[in-house]
Every structure is written in C-alpha cells, then in structure tokens.
N, C-alpha and C. Protein backbone atom coordinates (compact mmCIF):
# COMPACT_ATOMS: atom_id res chain seq x y z
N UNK A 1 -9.78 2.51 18.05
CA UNK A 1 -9.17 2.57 19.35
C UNK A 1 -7.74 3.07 19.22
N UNK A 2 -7.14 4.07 20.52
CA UNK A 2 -5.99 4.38 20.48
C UNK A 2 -4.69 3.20 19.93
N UNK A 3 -5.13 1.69 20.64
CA UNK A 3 -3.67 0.73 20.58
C UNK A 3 -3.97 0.17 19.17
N UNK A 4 -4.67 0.70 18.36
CA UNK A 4 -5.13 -0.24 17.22
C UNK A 4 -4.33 1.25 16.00
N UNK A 5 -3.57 2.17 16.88
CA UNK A 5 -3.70 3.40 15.70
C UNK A 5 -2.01 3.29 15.95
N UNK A 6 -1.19 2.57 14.45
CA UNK A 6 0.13 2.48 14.84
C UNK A 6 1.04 3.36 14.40
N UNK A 7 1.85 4.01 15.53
CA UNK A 7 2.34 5.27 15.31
C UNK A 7 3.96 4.88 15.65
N UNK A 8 4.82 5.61 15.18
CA UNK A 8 6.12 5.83 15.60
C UNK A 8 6.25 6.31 17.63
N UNK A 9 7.21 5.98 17.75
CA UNK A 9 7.48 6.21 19.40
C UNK A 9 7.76 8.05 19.77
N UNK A 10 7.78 8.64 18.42
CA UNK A 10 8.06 10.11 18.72
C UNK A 10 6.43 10.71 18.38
N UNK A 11 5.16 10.20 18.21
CA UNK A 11 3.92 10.39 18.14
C UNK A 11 3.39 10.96 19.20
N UNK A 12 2.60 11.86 19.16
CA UNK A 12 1.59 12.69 20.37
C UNK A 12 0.39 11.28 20.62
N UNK A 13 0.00 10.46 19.63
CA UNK A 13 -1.07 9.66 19.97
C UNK A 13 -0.77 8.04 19.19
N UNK A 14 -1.88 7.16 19.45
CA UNK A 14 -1.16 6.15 19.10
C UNK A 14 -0.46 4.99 19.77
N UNK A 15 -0.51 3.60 19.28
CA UNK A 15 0.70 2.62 20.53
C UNK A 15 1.86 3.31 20.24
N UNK A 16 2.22 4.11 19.34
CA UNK A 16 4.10 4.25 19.56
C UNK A 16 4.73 2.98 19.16
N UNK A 17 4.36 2.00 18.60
CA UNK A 17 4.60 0.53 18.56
C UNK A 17 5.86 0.79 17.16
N UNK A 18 6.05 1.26 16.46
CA UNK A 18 6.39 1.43 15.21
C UNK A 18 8.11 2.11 14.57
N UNK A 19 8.53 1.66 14.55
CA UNK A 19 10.49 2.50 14.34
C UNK A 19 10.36 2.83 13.10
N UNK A 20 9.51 2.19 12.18
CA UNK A 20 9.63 3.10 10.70
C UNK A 20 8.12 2.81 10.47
N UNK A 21 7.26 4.18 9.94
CA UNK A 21 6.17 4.02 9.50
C UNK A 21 5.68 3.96 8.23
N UNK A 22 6.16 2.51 7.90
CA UNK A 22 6.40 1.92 6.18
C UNK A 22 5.27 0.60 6.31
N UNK A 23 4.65 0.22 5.40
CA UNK A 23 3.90 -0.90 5.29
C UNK A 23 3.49 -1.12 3.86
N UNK A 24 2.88 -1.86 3.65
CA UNK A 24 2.31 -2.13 2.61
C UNK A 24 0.67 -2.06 2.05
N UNK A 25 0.51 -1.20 1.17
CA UNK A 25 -1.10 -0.52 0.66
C UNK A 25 -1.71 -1.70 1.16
N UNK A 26 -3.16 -1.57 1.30
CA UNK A 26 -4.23 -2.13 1.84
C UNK A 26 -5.27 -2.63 0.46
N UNK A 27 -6.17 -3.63 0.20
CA UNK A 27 -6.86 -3.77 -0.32
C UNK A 27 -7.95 -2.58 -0.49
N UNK A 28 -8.20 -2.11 0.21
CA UNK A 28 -9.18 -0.66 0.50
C UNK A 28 -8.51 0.44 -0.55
N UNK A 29 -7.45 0.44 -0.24
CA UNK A 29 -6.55 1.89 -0.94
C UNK A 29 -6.78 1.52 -2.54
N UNK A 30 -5.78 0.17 -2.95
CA UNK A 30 -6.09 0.43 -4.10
C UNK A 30 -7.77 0.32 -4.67
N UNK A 31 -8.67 -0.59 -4.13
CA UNK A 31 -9.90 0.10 -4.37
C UNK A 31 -10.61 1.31 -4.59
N UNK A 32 -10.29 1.87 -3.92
CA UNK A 32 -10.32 3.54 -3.94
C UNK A 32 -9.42 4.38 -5.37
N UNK A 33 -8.61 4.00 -5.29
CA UNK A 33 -8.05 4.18 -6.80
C UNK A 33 -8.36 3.84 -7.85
N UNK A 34 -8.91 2.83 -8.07
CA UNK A 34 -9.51 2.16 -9.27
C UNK A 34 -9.62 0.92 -9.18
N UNK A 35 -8.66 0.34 -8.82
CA UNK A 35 -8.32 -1.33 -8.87
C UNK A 35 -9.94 -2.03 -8.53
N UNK A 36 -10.04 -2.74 -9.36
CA UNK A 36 -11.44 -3.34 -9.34
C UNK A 36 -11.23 -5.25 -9.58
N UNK A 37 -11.51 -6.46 -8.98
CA UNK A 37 -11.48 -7.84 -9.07
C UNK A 37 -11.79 -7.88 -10.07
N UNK A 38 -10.93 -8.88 -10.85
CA UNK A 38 -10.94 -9.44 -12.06
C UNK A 38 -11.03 -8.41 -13.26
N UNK A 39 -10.57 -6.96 -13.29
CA UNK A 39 -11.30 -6.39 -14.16
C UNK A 39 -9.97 -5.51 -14.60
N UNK A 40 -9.00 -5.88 -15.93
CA UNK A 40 -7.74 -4.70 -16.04
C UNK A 40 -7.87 -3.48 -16.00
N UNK A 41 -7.23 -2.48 -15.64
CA UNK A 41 -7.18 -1.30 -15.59
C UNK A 41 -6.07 -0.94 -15.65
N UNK A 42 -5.43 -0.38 -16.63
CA UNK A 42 -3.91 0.44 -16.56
C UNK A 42 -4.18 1.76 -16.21
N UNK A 43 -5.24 2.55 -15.80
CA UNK A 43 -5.75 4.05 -16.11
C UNK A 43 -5.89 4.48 -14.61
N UNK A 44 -4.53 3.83 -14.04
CA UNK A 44 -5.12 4.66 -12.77
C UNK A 44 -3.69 4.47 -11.70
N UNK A 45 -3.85 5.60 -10.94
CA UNK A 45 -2.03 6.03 -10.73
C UNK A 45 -1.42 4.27 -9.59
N UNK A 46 -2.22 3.76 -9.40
CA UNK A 46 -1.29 2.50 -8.62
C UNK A 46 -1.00 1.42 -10.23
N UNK A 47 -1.13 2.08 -11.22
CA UNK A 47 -1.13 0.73 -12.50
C UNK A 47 0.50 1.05 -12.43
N UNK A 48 1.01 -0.66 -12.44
CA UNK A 48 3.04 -0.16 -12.33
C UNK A 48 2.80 -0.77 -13.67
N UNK A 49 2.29 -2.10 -14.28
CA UNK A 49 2.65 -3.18 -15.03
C UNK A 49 3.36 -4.03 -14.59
N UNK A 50 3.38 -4.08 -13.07
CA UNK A 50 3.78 -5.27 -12.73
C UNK A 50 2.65 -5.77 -11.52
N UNK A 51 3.13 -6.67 -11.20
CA UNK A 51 2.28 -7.27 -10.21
C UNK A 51 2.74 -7.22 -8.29
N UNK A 52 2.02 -6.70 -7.64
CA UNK A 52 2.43 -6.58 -6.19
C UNK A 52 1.26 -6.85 -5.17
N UNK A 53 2.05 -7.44 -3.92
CA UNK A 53 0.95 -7.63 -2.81
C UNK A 53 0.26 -6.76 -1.86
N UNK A 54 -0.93 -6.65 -1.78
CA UNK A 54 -1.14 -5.70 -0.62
C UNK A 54 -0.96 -6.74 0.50
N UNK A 55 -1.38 -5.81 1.36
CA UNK A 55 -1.50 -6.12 3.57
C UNK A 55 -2.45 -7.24 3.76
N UNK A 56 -3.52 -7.21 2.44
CA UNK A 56 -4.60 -7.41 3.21
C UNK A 56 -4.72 -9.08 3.06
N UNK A 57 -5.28 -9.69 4.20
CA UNK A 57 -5.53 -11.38 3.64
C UNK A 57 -6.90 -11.44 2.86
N UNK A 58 -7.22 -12.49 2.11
CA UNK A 58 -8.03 -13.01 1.47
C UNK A 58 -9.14 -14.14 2.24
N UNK A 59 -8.04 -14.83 2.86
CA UNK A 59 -8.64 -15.93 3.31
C UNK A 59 -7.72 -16.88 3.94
N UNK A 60 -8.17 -17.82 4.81
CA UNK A 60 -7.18 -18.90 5.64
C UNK A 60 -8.07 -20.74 5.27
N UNK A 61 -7.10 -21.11 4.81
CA UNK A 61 -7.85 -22.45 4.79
C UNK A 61 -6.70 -23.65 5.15
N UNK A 62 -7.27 -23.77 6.27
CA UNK A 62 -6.23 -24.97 7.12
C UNK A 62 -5.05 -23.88 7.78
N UNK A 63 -3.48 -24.57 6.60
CA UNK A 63 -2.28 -23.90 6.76
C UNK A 63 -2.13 -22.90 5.89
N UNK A 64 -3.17 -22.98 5.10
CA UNK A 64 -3.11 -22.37 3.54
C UNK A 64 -3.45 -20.74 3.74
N UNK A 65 -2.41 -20.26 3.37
CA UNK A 65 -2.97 -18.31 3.52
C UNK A 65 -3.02 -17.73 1.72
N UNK A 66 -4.34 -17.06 1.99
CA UNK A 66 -4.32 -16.23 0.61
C UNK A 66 -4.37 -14.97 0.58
N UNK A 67 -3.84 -14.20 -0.17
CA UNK A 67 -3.88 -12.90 -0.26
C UNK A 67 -4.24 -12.26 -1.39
N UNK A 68 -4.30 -11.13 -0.85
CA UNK A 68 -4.87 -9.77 -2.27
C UNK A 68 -3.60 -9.42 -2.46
N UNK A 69 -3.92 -8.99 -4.47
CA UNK A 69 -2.56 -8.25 -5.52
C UNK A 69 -3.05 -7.88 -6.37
N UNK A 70 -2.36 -6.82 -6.63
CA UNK A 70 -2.59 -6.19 -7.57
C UNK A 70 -1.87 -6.76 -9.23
N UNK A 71 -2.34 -7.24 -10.03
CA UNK A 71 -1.66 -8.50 -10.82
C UNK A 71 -1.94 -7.14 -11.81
N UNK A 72 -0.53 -7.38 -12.91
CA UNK A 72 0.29 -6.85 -13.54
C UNK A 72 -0.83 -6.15 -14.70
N UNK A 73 -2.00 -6.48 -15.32
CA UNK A 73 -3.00 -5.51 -16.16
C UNK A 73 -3.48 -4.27 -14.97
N UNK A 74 -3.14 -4.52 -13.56
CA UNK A 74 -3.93 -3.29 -12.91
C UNK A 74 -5.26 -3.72 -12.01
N UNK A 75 -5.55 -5.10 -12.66
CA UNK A 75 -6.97 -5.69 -11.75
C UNK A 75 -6.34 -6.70 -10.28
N UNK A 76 -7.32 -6.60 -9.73
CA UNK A 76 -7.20 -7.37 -8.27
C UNK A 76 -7.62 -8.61 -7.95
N UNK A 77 -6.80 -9.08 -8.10
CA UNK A 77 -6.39 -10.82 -7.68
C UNK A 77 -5.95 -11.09 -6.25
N UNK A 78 -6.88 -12.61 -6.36
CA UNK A 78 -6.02 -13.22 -4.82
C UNK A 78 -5.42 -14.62 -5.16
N UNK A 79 -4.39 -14.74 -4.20
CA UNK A 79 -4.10 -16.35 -4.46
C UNK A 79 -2.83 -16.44 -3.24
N UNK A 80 -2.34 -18.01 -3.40
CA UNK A 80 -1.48 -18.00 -2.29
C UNK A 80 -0.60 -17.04 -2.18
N UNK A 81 -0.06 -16.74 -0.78
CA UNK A 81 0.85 -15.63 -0.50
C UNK A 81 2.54 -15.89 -0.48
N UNK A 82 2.43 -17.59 -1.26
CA UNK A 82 4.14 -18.06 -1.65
C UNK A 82 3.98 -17.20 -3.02
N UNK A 83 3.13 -16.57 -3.91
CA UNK A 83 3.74 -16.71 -5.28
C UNK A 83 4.65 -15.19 -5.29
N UNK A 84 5.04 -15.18 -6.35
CA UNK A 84 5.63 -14.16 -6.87
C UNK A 84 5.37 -12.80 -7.47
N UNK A 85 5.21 -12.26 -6.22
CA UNK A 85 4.97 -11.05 -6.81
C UNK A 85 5.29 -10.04 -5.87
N UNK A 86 5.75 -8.59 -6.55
CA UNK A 86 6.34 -7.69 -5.85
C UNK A 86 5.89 -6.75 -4.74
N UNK A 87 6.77 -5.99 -3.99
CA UNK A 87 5.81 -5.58 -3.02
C UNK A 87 6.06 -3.77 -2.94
N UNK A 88 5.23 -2.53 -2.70
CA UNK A 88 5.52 -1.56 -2.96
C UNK A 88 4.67 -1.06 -1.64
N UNK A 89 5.62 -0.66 -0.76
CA UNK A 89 5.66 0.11 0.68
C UNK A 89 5.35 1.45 0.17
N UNK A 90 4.18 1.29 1.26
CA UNK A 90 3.66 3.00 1.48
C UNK A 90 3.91 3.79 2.96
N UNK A 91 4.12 4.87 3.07
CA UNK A 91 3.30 5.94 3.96
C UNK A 91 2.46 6.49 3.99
N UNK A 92 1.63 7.08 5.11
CA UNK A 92 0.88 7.86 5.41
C UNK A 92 0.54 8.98 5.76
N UNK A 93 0.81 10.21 5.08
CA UNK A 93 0.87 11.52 5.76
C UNK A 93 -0.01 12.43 6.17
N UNK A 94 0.21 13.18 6.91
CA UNK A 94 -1.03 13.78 7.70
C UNK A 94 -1.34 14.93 6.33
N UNK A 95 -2.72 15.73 6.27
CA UNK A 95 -3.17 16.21 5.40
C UNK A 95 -2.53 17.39 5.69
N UNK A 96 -2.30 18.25 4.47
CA UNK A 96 -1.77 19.79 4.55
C UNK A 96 0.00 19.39 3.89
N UNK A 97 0.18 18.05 3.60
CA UNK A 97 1.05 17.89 2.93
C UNK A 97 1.45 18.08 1.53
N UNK A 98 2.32 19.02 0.50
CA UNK A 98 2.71 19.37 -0.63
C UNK A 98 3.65 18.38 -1.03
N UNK A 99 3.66 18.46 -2.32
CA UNK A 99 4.85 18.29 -3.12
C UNK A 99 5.81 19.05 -3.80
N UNK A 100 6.87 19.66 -3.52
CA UNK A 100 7.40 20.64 -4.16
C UNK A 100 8.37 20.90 -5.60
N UNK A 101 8.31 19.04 -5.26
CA UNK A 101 9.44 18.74 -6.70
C UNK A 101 9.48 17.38 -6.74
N UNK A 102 9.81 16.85 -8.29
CA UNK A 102 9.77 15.45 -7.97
C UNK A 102 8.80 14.59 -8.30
N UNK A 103 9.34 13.09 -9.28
CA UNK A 103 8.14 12.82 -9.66
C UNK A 103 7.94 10.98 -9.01
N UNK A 104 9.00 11.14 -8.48
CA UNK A 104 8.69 10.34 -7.39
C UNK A 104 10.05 8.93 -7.83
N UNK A 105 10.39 8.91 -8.88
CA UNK A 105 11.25 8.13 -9.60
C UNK A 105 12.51 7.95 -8.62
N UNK A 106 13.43 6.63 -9.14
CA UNK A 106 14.89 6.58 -8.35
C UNK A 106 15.85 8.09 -9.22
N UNK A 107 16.40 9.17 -8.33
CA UNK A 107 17.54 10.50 -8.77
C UNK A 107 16.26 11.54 -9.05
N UNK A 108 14.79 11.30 -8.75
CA UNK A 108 13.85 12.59 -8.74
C UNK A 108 13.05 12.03 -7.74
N UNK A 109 13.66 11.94 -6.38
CA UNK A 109 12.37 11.77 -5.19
C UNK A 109 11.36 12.96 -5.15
N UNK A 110 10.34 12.80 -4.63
CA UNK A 110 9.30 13.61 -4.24
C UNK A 110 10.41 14.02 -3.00
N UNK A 111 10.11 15.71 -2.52
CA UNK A 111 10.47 16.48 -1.98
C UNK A 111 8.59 16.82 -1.21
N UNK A 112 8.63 17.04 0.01
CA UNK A 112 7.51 17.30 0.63
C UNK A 112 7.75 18.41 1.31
N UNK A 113 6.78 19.31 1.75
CA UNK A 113 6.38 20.53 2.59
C UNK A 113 5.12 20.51 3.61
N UNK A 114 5.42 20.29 4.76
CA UNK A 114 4.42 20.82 5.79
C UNK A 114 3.95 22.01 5.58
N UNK A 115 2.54 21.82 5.60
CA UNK A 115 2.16 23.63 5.53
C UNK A 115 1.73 24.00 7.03
C-alpha cells in the first residue's frame, strides 16, 4: 500500500512521512546476502566482525522485546534488544544507480551517479 511505502516529503509517491531516508537493514536483506541462523559466515559483503542490530523484531514476550543481529562471526542471532551491539544504517536507492569512486570507508566515501 501507498501509506505503508516510506518516502521523504520531496517524493512523487509514498506517505512523505520521512526527513532522512536512513534506517536500519532488515532481517530479509542480510538473508539475502548470506547471513544464515546460527551458522558463521565471514564470506559475505555485510561480514564487519563485529556485531549489529537489524529493524527486524524476533519476538515479544510480556515486556520483554527480542531482536535479530547480526553477531560478530557473520551468523544471525536473536536476543534481547538491551544488549550490546552496534548498529549500521542503510539506504535505499532506486535502480540505475553507479558507483564512481570510493570504497565506501571514513576520507573514501562512495561517490554515486544517476544514470
């Protein structure tokens, strides 16, 4: 549905609900990459060696919230959403997007091109 598709307020479609379109990867995404439950993987481009949370919940029990992470071998863990672990904001860009330089590091950002 359109109000379920969250867009910035300068969007052709979309709630417009949004001032920066930053969030945090989804359980789905890193799936799609490799990330597999309980199972390490360093061999695949979301592996940092550290550990971070996605968006997605796990589960609700009572007051108790759990979440999905990506825990520091690369495999996908859940557990409460007090513990410690880091968090790595994504975007979303529309397709026909390049990279022209840049390897994405802090003093070598990725540089992008609309085609």
């Amino acid at each position: 549905q359109s109000n379920d598709l969250y867009t910035t307020s300068s969007s052709n479609k979309g709630n417009k609900a949004l001032d920066y379109p930053i969030g945090l990867i989804t359980l789905d995404e890193v799936a799609y990459a490799g990330g597999v439950v309980g199972q390490s993987n360093n061999n695949y481009y979301l592996y940092t060696g550290s550990s971070y949370w996605t968006m997605s919940p796990r589960r609700f029990v009572g007051s108790d919230a759990f979440g999905w992470y990506v825990y520091s071998d690369g495999r996908l863990a859940g557990g409460y959403v007090f513990g410690s672990h880091g968090a790595r904001p994504v975007i979303n860009l529309v397709s026909g997007i390049k990279v022209t330089s840049g390897d994405g590091t802090i003093g070598n950002e990725y540089i992008i091109k609309v085609s």
